[in-house]
PDB file of N, CA and C in Angstrom:
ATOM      1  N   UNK A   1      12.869  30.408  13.067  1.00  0.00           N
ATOM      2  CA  UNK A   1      13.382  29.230  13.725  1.00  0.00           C
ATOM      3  C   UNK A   1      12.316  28.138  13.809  1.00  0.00           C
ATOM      4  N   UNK A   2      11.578  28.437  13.749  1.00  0.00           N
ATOM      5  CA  UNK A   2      10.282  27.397  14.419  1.00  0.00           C
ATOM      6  C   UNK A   2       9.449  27.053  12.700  1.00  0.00           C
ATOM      7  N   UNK A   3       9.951  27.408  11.776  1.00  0.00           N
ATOM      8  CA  UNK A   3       9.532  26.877  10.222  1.00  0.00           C
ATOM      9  C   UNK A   3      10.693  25.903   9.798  1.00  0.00           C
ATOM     10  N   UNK A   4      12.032  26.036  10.574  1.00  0.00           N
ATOM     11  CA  UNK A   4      13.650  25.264  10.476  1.00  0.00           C
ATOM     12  C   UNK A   4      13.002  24.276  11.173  1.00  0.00           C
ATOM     13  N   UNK A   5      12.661  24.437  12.556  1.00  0.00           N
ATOM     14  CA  UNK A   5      12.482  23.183  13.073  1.00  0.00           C
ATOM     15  C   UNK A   5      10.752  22.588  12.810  1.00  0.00           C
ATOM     16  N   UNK A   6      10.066  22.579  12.627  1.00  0.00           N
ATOM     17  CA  UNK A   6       9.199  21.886  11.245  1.00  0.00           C
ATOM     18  C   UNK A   6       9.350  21.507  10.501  1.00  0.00           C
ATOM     19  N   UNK A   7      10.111  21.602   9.464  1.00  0.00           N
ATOM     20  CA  UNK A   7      10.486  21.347   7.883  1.00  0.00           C
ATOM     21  C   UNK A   7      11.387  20.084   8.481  1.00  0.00           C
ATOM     22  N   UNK A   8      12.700  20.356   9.917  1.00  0.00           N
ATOM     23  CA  UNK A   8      13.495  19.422   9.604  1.00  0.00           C
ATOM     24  C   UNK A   8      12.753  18.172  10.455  1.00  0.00           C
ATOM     25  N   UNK A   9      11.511  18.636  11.151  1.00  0.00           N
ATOM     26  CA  UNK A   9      10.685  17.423  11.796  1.00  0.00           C
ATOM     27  C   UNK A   9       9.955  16.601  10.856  1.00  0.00           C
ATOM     28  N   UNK A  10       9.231  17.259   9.888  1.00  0.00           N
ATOM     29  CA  UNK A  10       9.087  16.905   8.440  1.00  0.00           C
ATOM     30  C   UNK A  10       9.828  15.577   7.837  1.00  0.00           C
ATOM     31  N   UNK A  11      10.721  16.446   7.521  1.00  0.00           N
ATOM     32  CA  UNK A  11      12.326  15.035   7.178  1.00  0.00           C
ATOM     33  C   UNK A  11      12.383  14.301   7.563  1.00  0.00           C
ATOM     34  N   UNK A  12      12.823  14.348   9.200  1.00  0.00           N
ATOM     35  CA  UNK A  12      13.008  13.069  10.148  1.00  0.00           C
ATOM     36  C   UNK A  12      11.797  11.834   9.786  1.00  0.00           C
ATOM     37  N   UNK A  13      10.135  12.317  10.259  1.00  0.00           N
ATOM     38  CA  UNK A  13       9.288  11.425  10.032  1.00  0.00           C
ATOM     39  C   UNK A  13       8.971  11.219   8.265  1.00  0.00           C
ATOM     40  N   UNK A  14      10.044  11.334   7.724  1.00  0.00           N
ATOM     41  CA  UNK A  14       9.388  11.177   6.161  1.00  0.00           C
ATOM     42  C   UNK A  14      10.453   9.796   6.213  1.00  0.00           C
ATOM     43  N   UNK A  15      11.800  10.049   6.164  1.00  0.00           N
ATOM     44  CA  UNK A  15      13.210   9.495   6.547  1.00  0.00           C
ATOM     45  C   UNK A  15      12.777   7.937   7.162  1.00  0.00           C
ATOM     46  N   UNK A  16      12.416   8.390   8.300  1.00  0.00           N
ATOM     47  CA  UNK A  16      12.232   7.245   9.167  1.00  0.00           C
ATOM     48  C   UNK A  16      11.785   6.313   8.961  1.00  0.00           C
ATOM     49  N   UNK A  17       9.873   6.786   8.322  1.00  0.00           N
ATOM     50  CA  UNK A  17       8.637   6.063   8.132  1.00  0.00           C
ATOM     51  C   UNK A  17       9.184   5.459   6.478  1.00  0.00           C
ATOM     52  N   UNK A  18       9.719   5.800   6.153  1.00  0.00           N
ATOM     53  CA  UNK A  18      10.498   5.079   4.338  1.00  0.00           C
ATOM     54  C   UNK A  18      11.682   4.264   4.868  1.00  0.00           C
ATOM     55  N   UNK A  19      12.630   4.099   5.434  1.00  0.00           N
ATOM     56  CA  UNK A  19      13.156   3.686   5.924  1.00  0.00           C
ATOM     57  C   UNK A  19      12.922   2.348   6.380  1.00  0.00           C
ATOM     58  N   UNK A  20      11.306   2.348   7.431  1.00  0.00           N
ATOM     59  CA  UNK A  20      11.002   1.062   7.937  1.00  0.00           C
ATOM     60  C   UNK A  20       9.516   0.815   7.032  1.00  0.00           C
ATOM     61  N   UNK A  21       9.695   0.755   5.716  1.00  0.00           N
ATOM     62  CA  UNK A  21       8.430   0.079   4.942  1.00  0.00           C
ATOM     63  C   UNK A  21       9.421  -0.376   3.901  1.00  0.00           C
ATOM     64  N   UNK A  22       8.556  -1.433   2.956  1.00  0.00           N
ATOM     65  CA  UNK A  22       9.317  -1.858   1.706  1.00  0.00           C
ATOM     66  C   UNK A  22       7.797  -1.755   1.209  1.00  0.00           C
ATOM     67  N   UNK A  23       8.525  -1.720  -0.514  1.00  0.00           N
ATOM     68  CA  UNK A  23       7.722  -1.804  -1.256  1.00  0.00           C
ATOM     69  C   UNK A  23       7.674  -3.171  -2.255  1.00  0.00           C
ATOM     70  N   UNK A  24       6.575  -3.794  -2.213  1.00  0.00           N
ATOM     71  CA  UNK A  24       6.400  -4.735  -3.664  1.00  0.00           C
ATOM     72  C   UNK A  24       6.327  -4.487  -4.706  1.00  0.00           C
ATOM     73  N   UNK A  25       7.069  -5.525  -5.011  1.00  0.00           N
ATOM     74  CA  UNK A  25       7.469  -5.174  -6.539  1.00  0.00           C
ATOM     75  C   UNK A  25       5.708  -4.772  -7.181  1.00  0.00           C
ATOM     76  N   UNK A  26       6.286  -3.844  -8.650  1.00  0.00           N
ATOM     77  CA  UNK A  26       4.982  -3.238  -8.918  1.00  0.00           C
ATOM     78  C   UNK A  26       4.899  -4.301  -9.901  1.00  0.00           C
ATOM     79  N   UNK A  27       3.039  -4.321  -9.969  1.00  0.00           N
ATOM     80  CA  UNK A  27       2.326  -5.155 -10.458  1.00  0.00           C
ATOM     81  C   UNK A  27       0.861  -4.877 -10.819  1.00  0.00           C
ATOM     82  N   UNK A  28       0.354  -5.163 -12.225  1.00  0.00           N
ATOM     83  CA  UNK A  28      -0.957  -5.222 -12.597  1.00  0.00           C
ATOM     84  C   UNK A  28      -1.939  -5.805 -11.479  1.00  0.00           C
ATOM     85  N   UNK A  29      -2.936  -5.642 -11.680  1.00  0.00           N
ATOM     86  CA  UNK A  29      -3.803  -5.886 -10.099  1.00  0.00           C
ATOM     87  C   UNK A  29      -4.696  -6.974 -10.983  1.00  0.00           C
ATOM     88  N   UNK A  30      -4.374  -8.342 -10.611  1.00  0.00           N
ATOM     89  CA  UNK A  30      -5.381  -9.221 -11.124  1.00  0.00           C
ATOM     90  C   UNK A  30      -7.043  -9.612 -10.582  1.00  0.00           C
ATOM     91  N   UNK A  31      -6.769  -9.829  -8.971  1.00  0.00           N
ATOM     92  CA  UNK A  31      -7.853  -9.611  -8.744  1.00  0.00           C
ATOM     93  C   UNK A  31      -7.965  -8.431  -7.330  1.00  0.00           C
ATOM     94  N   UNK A  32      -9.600  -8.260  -7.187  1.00  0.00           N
ATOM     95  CA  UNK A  32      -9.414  -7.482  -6.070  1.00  0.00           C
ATOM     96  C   UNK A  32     -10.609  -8.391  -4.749  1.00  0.00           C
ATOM     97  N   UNK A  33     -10.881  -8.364  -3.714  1.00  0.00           N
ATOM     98  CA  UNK A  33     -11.749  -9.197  -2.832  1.00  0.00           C
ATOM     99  C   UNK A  33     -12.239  -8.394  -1.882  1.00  0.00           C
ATOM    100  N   UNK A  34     -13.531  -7.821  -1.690  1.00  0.00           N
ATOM    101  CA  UNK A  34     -13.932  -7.100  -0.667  1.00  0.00           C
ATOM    102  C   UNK A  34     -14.945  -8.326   0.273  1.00  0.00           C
ATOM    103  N   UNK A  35     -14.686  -8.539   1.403  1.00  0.00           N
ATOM    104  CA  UNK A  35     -14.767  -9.594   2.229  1.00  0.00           C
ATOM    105  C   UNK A  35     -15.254  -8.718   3.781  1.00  0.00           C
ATOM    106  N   UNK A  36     -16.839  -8.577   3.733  1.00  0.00           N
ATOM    107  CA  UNK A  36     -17.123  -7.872   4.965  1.00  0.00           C
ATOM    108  C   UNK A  36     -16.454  -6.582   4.848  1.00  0.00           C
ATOM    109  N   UNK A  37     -15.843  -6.238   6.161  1.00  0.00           N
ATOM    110  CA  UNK A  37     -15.032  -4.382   6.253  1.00  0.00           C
ATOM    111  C   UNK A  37     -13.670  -4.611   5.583  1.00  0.00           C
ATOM    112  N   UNK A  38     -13.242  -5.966   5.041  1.00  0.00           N
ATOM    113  CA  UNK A  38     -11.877  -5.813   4.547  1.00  0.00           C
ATOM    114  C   UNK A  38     -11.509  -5.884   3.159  1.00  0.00           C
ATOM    115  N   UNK A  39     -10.437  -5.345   2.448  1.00  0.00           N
ATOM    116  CA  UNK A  39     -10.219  -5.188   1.035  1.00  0.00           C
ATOM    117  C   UNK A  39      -9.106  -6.080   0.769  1.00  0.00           C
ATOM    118  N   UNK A  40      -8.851  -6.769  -0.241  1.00  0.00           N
ATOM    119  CA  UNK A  40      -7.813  -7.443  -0.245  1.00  0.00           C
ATOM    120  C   UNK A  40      -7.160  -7.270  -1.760  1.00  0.00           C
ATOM    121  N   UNK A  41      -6.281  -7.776  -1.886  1.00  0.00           N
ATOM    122  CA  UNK A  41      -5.770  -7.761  -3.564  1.00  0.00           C
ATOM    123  C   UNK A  41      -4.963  -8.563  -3.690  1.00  0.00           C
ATOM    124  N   UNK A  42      -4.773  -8.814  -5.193  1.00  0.00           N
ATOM    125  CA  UNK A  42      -4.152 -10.393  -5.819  1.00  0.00           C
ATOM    126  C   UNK A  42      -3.316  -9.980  -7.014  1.00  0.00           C
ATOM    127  N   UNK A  43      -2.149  -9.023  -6.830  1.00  0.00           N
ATOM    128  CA  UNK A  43      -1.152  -8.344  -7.949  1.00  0.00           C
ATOM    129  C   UNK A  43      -0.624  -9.674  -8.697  1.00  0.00           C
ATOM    130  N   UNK A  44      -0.529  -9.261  -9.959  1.00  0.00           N
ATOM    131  CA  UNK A  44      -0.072 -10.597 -10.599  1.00  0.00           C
ATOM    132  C   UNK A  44       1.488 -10.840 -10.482  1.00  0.00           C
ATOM    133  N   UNK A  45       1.023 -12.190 -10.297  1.00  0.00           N
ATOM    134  CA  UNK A  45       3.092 -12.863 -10.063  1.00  0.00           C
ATOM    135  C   UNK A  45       3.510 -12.779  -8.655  1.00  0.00           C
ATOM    136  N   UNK A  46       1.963 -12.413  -7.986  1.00  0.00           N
ATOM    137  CA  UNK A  46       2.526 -12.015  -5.920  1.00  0.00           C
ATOM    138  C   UNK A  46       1.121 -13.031  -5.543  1.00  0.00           C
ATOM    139  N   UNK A  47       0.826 -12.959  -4.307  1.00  0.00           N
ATOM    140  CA  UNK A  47       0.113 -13.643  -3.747  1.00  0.00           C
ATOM    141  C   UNK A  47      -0.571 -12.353  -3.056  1.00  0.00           C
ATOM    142  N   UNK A  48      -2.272 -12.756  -2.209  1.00  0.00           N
ATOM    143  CA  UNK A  48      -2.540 -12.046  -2.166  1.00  0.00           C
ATOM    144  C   UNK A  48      -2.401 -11.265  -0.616  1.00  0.00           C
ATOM    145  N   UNK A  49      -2.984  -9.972  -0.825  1.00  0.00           N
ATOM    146  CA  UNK A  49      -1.997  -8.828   0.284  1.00  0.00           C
ATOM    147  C   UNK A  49      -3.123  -8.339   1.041  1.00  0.00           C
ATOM    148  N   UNK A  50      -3.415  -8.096   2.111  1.00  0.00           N
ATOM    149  CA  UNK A  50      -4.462  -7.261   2.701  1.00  0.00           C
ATOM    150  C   UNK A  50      -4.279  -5.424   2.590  1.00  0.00           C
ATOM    151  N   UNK A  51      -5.338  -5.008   2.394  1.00  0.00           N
ATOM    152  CA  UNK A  51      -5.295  -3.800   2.021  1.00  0.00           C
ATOM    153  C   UNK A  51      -5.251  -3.104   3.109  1.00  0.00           C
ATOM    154  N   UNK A  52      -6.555  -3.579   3.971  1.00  0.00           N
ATOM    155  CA  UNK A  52      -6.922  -2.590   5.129  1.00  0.00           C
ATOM    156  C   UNK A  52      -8.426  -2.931   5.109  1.00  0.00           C
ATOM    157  N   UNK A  53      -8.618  -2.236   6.464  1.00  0.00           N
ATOM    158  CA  UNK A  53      -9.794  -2.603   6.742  1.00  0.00           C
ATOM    159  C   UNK A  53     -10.601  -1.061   6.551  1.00  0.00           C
ATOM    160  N   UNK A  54     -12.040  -1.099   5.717  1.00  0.00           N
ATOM    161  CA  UNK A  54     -12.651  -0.066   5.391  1.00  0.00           C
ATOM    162  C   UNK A  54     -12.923   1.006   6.292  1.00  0.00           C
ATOM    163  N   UNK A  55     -13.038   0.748   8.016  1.00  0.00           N
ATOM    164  CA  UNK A  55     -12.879   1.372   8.756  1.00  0.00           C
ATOM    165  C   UNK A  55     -11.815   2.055   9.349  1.00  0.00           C
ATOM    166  N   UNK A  56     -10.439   1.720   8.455  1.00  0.00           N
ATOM    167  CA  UNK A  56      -8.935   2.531   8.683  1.00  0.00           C
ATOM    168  C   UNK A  56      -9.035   3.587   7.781  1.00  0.00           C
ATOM    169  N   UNK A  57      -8.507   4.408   8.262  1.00  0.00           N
ATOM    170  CA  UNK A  57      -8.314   5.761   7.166  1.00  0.00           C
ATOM    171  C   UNK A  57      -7.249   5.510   6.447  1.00  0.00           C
ATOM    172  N   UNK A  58      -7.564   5.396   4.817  1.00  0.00           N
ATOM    173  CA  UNK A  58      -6.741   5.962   3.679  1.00  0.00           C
ATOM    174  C   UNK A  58      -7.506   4.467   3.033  1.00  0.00           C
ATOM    175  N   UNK A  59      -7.946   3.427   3.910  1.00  0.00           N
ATOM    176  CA  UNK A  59      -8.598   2.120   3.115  1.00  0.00           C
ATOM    177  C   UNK A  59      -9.276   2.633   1.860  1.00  0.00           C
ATOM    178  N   UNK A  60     -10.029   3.416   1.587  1.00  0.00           N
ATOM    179  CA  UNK A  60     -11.237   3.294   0.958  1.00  0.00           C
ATOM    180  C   UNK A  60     -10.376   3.979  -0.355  1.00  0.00           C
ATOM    181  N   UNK A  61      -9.663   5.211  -0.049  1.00  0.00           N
ATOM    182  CA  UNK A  61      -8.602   5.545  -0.850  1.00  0.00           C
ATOM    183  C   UNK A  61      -7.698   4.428  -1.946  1.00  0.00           C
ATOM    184  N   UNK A  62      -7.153   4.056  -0.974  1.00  0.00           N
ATOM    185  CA  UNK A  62      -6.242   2.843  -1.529  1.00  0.00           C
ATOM    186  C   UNK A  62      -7.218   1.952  -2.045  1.00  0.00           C
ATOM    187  N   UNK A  63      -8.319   1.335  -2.016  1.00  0.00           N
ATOM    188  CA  UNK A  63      -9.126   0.372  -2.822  1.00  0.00           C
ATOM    189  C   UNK A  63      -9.794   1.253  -4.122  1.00  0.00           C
ATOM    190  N   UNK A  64      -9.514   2.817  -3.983  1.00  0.00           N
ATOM    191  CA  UNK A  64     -10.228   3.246  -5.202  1.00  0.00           C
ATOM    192  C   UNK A  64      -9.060   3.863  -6.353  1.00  0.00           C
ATOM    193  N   UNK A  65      -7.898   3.344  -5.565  1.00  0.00           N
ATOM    194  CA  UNK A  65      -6.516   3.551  -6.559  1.00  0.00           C
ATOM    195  C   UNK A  65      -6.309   2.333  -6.995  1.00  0.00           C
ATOM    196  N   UNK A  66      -6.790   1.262  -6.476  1.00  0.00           N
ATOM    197  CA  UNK A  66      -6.494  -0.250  -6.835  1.00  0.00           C
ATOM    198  C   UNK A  66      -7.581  -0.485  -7.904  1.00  0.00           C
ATOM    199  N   UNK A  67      -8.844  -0.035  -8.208  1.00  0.00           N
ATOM    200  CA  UNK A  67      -9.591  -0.540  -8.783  1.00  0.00           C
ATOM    201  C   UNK A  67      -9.785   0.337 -10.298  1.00  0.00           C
ATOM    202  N   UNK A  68      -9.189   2.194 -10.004  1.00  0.00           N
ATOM    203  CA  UNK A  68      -8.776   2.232 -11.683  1.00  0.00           C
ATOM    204  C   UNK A  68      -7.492   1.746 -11.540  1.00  0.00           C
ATOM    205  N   UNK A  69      -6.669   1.682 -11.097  1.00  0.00           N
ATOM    206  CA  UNK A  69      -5.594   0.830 -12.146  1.00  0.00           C
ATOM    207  C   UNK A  69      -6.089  -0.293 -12.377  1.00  0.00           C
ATOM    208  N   UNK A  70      -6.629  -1.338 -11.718  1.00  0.00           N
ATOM    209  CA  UNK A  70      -7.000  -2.333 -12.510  1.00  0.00           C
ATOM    210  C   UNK A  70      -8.062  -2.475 -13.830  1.00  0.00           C
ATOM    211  N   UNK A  71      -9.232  -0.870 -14.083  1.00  0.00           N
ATOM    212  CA  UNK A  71      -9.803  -1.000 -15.179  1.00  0.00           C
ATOM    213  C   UNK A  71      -8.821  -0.466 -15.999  1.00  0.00           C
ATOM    214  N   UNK A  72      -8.077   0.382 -15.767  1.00  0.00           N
ATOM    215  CA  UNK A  72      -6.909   1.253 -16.589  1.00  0.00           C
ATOM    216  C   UNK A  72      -5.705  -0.074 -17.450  1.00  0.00           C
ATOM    217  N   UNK A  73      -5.815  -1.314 -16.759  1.00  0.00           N
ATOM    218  CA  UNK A  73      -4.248  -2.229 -17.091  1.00  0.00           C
ATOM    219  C   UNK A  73      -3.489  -1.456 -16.640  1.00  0.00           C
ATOM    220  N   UNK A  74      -3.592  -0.478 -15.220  1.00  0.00           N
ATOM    221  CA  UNK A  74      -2.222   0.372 -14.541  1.00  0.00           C
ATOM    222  C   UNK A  74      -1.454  -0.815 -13.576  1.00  0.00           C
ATOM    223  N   UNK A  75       0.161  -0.415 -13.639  1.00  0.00           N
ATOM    224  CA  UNK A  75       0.563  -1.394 -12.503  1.00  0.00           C
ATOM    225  C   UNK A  75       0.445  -0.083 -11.352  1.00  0.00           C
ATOM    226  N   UNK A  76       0.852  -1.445  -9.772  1.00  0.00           N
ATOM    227  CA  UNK A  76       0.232  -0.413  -8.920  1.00  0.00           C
ATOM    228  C   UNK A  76       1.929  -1.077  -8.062  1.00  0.00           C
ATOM    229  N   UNK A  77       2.573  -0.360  -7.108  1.00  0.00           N
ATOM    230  CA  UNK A  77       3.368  -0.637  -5.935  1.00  0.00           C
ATOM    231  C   UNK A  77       2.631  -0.647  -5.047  1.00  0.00           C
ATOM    232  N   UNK A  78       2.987  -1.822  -3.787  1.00  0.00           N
ATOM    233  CA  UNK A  78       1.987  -1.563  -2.821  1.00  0.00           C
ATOM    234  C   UNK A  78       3.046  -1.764  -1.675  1.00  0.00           C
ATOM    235  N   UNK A  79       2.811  -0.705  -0.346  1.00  0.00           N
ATOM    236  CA  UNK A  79       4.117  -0.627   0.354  1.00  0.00           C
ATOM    237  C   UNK A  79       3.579  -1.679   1.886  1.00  0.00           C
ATOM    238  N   UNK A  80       4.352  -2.475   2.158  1.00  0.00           N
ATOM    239  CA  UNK A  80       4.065  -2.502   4.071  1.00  0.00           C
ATOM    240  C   UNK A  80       5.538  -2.465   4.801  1.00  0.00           C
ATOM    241  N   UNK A  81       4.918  -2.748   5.856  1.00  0.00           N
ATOM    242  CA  UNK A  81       5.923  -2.631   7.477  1.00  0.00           C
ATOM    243  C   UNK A  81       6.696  -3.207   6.575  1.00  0.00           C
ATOM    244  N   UNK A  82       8.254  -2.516   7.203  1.00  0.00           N
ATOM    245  CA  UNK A  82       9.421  -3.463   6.949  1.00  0.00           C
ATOM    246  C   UNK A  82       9.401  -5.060   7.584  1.00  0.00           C
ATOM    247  N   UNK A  83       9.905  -5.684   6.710  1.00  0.00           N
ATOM    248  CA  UNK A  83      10.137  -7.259   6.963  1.00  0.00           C
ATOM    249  C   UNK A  83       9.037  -7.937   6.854  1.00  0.00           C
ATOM    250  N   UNK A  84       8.066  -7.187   5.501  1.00  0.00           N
ATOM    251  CA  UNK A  84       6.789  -7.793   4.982  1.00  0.00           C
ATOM    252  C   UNK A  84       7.614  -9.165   4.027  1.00  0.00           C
ATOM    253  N   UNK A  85       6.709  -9.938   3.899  1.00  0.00           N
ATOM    254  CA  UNK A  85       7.531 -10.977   2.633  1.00  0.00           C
ATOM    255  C   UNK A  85       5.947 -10.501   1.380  1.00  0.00           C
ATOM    256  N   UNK A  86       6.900 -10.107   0.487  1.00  0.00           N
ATOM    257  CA  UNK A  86       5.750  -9.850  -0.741  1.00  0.00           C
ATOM    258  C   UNK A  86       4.783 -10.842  -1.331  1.00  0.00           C
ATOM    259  N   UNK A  87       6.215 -12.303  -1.106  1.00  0.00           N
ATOM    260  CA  UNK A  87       5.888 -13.655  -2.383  1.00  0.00           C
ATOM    261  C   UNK A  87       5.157 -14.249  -0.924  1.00  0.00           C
ATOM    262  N   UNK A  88       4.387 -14.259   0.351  1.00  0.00           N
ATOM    263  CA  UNK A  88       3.746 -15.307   0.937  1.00  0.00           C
ATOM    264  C   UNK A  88       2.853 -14.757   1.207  1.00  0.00           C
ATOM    265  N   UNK A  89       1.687 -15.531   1.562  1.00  0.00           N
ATOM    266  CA  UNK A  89       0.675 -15.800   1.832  1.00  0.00           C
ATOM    267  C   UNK A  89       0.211 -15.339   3.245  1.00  0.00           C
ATOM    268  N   UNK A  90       0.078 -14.049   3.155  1.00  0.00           N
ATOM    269  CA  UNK A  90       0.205 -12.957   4.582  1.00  0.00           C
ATOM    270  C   UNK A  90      -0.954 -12.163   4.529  1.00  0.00           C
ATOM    271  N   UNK A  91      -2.217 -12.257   4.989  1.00  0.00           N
ATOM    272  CA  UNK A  91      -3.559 -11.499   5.079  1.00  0.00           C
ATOM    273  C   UNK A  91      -3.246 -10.589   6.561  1.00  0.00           C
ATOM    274  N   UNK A  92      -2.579 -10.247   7.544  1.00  0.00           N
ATOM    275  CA  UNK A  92      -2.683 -10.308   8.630  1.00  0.00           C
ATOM    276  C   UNK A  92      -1.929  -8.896   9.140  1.00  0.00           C
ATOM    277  N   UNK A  93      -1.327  -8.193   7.817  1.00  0.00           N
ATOM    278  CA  UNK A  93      -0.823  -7.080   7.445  1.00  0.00           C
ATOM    279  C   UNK A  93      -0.913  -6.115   6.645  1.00  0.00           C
ATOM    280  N   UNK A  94      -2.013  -5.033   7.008  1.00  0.00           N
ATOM    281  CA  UNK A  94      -2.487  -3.989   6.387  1.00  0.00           C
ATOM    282  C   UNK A  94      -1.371  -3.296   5.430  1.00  0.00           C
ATOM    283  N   UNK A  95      -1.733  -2.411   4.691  1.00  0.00           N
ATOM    284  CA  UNK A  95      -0.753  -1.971   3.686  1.00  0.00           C
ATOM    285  C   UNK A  95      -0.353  -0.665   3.743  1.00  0.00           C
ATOM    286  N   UNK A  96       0.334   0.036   3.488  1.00  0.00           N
ATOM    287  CA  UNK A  96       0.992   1.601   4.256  1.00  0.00           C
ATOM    288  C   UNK A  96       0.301   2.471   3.268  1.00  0.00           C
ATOM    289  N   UNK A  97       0.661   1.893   1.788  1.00  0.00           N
ATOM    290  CA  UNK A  97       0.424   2.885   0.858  1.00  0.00           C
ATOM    291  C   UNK A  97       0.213   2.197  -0.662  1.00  0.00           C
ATOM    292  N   UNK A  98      -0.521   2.585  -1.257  1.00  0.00           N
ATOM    293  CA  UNK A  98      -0.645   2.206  -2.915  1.00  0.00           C
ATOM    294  C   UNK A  98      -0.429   3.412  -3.456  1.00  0.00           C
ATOM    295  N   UNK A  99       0.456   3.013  -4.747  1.00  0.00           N
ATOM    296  CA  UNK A  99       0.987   3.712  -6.063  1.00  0.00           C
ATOM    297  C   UNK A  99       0.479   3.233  -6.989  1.00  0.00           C
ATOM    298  N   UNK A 100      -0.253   4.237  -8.113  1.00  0.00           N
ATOM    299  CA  UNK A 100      -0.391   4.079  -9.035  1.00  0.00           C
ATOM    300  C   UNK A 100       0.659   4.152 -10.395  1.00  0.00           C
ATOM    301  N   UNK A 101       1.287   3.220 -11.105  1.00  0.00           N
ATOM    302  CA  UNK A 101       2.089   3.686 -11.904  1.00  0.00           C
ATOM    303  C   UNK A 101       1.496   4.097 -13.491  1.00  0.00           C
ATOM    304  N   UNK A 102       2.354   4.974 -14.375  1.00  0.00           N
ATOM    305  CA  UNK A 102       1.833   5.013 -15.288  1.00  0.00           C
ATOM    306  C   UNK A 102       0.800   6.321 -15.723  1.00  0.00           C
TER     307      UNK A 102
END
């Protein structure tokens, strides 16, 4: 009983947390900007996105998935909070998750 109710607690926070993120459209990583503790990126055909700050956990991660796809020519998805706008000019919102595609 108690591996049933795990697995389906599992679900719920998988469900939920996908639910309230979107993802940007995927995109080659044109540039990247490390600025003091913060990482930033400039996907082509988007404007640019804040990554996170090097002192958040999974930052350093996500800037070292951003930087081979960008020696690779990999496109990358990059996810935030629901009711992110992809196409503006928004530094002020860390990023949930990077995908590497490809």
């Amino acid at each position: 009983m108690k591996k049933y109710c795990l697995a389906l607690l599992v679900i719920t926070v998988f469900l939920v947390s996908s639910a309230m993120a979107i993802d940007c459209p995927s995109a080659t990583v044109a540039n990247i900007q490390v600025e003091g503790n913060v990482i930033f990126v400039f996907p082509t055909g988007q404007n640019w996105h804040l990554v996170g700050s090097l002192s958040d956990m999974g930052t350093k991660e996500k800037y070292a998935a951003l930087l081979a796809a960008q020696m690779a020519g990999k496109q990358v998805t990059i996810r935030f909070p629901d009711g992110y706008n992809c196409s503006a000019y928004d530094l002020s919102i860390p990023s949930l998750m990077v995908r590497t595609i490809g």
